[in-house]
Each structure stands twice: as C-alpha cells, then as structure tokens.
Protein backbone atom coordinates (compact mmCIF):
# COMPACT_ATOMS: atom_id res chain seq x y z
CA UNK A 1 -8.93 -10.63 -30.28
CA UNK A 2 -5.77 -11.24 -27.74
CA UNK A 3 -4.35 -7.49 -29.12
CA UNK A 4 -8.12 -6.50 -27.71
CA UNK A 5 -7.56 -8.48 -24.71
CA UNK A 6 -4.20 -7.24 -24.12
CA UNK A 7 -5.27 -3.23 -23.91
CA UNK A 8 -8.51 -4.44 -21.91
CA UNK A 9 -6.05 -6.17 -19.12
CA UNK A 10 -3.55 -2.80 -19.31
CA UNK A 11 -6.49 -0.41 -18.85
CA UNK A 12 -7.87 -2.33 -15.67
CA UNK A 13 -4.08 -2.28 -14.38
CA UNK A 14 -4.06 1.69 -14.74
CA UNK A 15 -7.07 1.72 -13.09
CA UNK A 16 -6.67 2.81 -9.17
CA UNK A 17 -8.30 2.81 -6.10
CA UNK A 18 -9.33 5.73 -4.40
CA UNK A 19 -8.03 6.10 -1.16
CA UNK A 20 -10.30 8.41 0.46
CA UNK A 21 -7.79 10.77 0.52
CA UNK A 22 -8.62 14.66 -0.37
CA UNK A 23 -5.50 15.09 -2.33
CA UNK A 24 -5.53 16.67 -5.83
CA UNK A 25 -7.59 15.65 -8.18
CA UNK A 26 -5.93 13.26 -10.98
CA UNK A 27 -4.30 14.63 -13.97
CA UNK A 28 -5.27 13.75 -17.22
CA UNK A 29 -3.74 10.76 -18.93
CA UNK A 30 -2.80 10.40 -22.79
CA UNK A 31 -1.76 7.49 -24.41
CA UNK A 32 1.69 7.46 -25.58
CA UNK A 33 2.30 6.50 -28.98
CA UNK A 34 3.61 3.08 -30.15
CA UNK A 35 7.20 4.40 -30.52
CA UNK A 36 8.02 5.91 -27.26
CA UNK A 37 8.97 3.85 -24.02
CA UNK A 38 6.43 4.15 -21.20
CA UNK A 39 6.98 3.29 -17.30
CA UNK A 40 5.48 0.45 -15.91
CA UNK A 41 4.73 -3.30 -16.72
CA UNK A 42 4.80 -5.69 -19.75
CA UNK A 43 7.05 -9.16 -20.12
CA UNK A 44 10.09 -9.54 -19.40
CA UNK A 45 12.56 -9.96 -22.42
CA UNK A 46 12.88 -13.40 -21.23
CA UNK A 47 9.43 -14.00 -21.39
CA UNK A 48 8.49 -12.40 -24.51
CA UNK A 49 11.39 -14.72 -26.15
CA UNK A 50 9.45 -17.22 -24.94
CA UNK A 51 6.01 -16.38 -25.88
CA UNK A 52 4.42 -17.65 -28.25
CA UNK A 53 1.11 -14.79 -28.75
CA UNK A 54 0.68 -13.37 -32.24
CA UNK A 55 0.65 -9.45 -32.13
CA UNK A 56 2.13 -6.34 -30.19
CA UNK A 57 4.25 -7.50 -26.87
CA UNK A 58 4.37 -4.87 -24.14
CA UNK A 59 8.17 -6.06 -23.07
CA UNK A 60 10.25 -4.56 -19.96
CA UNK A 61 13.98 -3.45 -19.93
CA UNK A 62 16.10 -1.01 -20.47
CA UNK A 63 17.15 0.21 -23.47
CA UNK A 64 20.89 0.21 -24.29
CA UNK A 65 23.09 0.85 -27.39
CA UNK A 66 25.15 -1.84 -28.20
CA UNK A 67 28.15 -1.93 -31.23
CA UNK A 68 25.94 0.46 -32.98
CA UNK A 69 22.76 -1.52 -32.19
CA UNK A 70 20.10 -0.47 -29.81
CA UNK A 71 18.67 -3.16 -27.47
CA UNK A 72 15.89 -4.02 -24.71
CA UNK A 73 17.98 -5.56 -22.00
CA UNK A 74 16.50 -7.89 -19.12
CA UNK A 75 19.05 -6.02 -16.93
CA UNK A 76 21.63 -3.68 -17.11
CA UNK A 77 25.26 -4.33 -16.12
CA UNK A 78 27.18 -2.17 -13.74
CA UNK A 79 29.74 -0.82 -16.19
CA UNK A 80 31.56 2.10 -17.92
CA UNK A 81 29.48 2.45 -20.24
CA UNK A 82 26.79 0.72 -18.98
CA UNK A 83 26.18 -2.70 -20.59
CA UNK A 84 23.74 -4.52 -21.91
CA UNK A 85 22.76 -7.85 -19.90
CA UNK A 86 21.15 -11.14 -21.43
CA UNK A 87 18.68 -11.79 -22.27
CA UNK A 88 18.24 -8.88 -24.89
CA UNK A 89 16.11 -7.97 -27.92
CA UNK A 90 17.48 -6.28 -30.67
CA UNK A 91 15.18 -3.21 -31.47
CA UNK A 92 13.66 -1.64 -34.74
CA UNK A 93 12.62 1.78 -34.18
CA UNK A 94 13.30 5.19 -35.97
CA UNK A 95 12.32 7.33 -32.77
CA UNK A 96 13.67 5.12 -29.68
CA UNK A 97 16.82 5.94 -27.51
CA UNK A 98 19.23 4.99 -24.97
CA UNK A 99 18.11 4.82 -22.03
CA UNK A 100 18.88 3.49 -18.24
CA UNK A 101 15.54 3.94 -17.05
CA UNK A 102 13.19 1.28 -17.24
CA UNK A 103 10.84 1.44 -19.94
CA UNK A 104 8.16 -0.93 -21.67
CA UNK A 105 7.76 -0.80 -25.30
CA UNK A 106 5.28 -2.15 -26.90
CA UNK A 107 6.13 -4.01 -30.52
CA UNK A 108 6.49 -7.11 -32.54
CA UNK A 109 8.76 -9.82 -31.15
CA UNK A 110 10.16 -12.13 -33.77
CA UNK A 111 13.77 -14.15 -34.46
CA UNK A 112 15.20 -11.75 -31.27
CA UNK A 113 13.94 -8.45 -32.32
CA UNK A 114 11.07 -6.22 -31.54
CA UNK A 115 9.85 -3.91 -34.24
CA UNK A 116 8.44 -0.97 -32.55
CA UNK A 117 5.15 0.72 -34.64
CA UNK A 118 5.92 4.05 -35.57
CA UNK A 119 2.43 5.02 -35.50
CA UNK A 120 0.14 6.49 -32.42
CA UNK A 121 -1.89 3.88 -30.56
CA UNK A 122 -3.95 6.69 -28.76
C-alpha cells in the first residue's frame, strides 16, 4: 500500500504544467531501473535514517567511495578527493558508482545501509 502510495505521489510530482508556450513537444520518458541513480527528489539521508516506513526509500545525496565502500552522502565535502559528509548510508549495489552529482536512489534502508534492487521498476 505506502510502496503504491509512494510511486502515486512521484508520478504527480513529474507531472508539469503547461505553460502555454509553443516550444517542442515533450520527449518521451522511461523509467529508470531500480539500480541506477536518477535526478531529482526523495529524503534526505538524514531523513530516511530517521524514517520509520517499511519498503523502497527514494533517498538524496551524492554518491561517494569511501575506504573501499561506496556511500549516499547528505553532502559532499570540499576536498582532494572529494569526501564524504555525515550523515551517510552505506550502499549495496552491483551496478552503482561514484558520483558528485546529485542523485536519488531508490532502495531498502536498514541498520545504515540502503540495498539498491537490481531489478527494473519500469
């Protein structure tokens, strides 16, 4: 039911308003698949720490290796190499990497991981 709830809320949010404008028409939009970081919106690390929902979090951050250990960072610290900054998630995916672009990813947050779905939710 909430996991139902959840992709209702995220489909209104991609929804837009037409502007009037005569620009191009839009282009079509596939969904990505469960393993692959997407642009936009979702919790915050903090907040998905915090929450308490059963079922796939979309969570915000960036995505940094750490001591061999990729992680969803709230923020990212201006460093050589760029650093991870608190609060983070440690992340279980096969197919995820690096990155200092915002993403969202959308997984299972337990015990300060998220376990990313290899599998296509489109």
């Amino acid at each position: 039911m909430r996991l139902a709830l959840l992709l209702s809320v995220l489909a209104l949010a991609a929804c837009g308003g037409d502007d009037g404008g005569d620009g191009d028409a839009a282009q079509p939009q596939h969904a990505p698949s469960a393993g692959t970081p997407i642009p936009g919106g979702g919790l915050s690390v903090q907040e998905a720490l915090d929450s308490d929902l059963d079922g796939p979090l979309l969570v915000r951050g960036y995505l940094i290796e750490r001591d061999g250990e990729l992680r969803l960072c709230q923020a990212i610290l201006e460093s050589s190499p760029p650093q991870c900054g608190e609060p983070s998630l440690r992340v279980e995916s096969k197919t995820l990497t690096p990155s200092e672009e915002r993403a969202s990813v959308l997984g299972e947050v337990a015990d300060g991981t998220i376990t990313v779905s290899e599998t296509s939710i489109g």
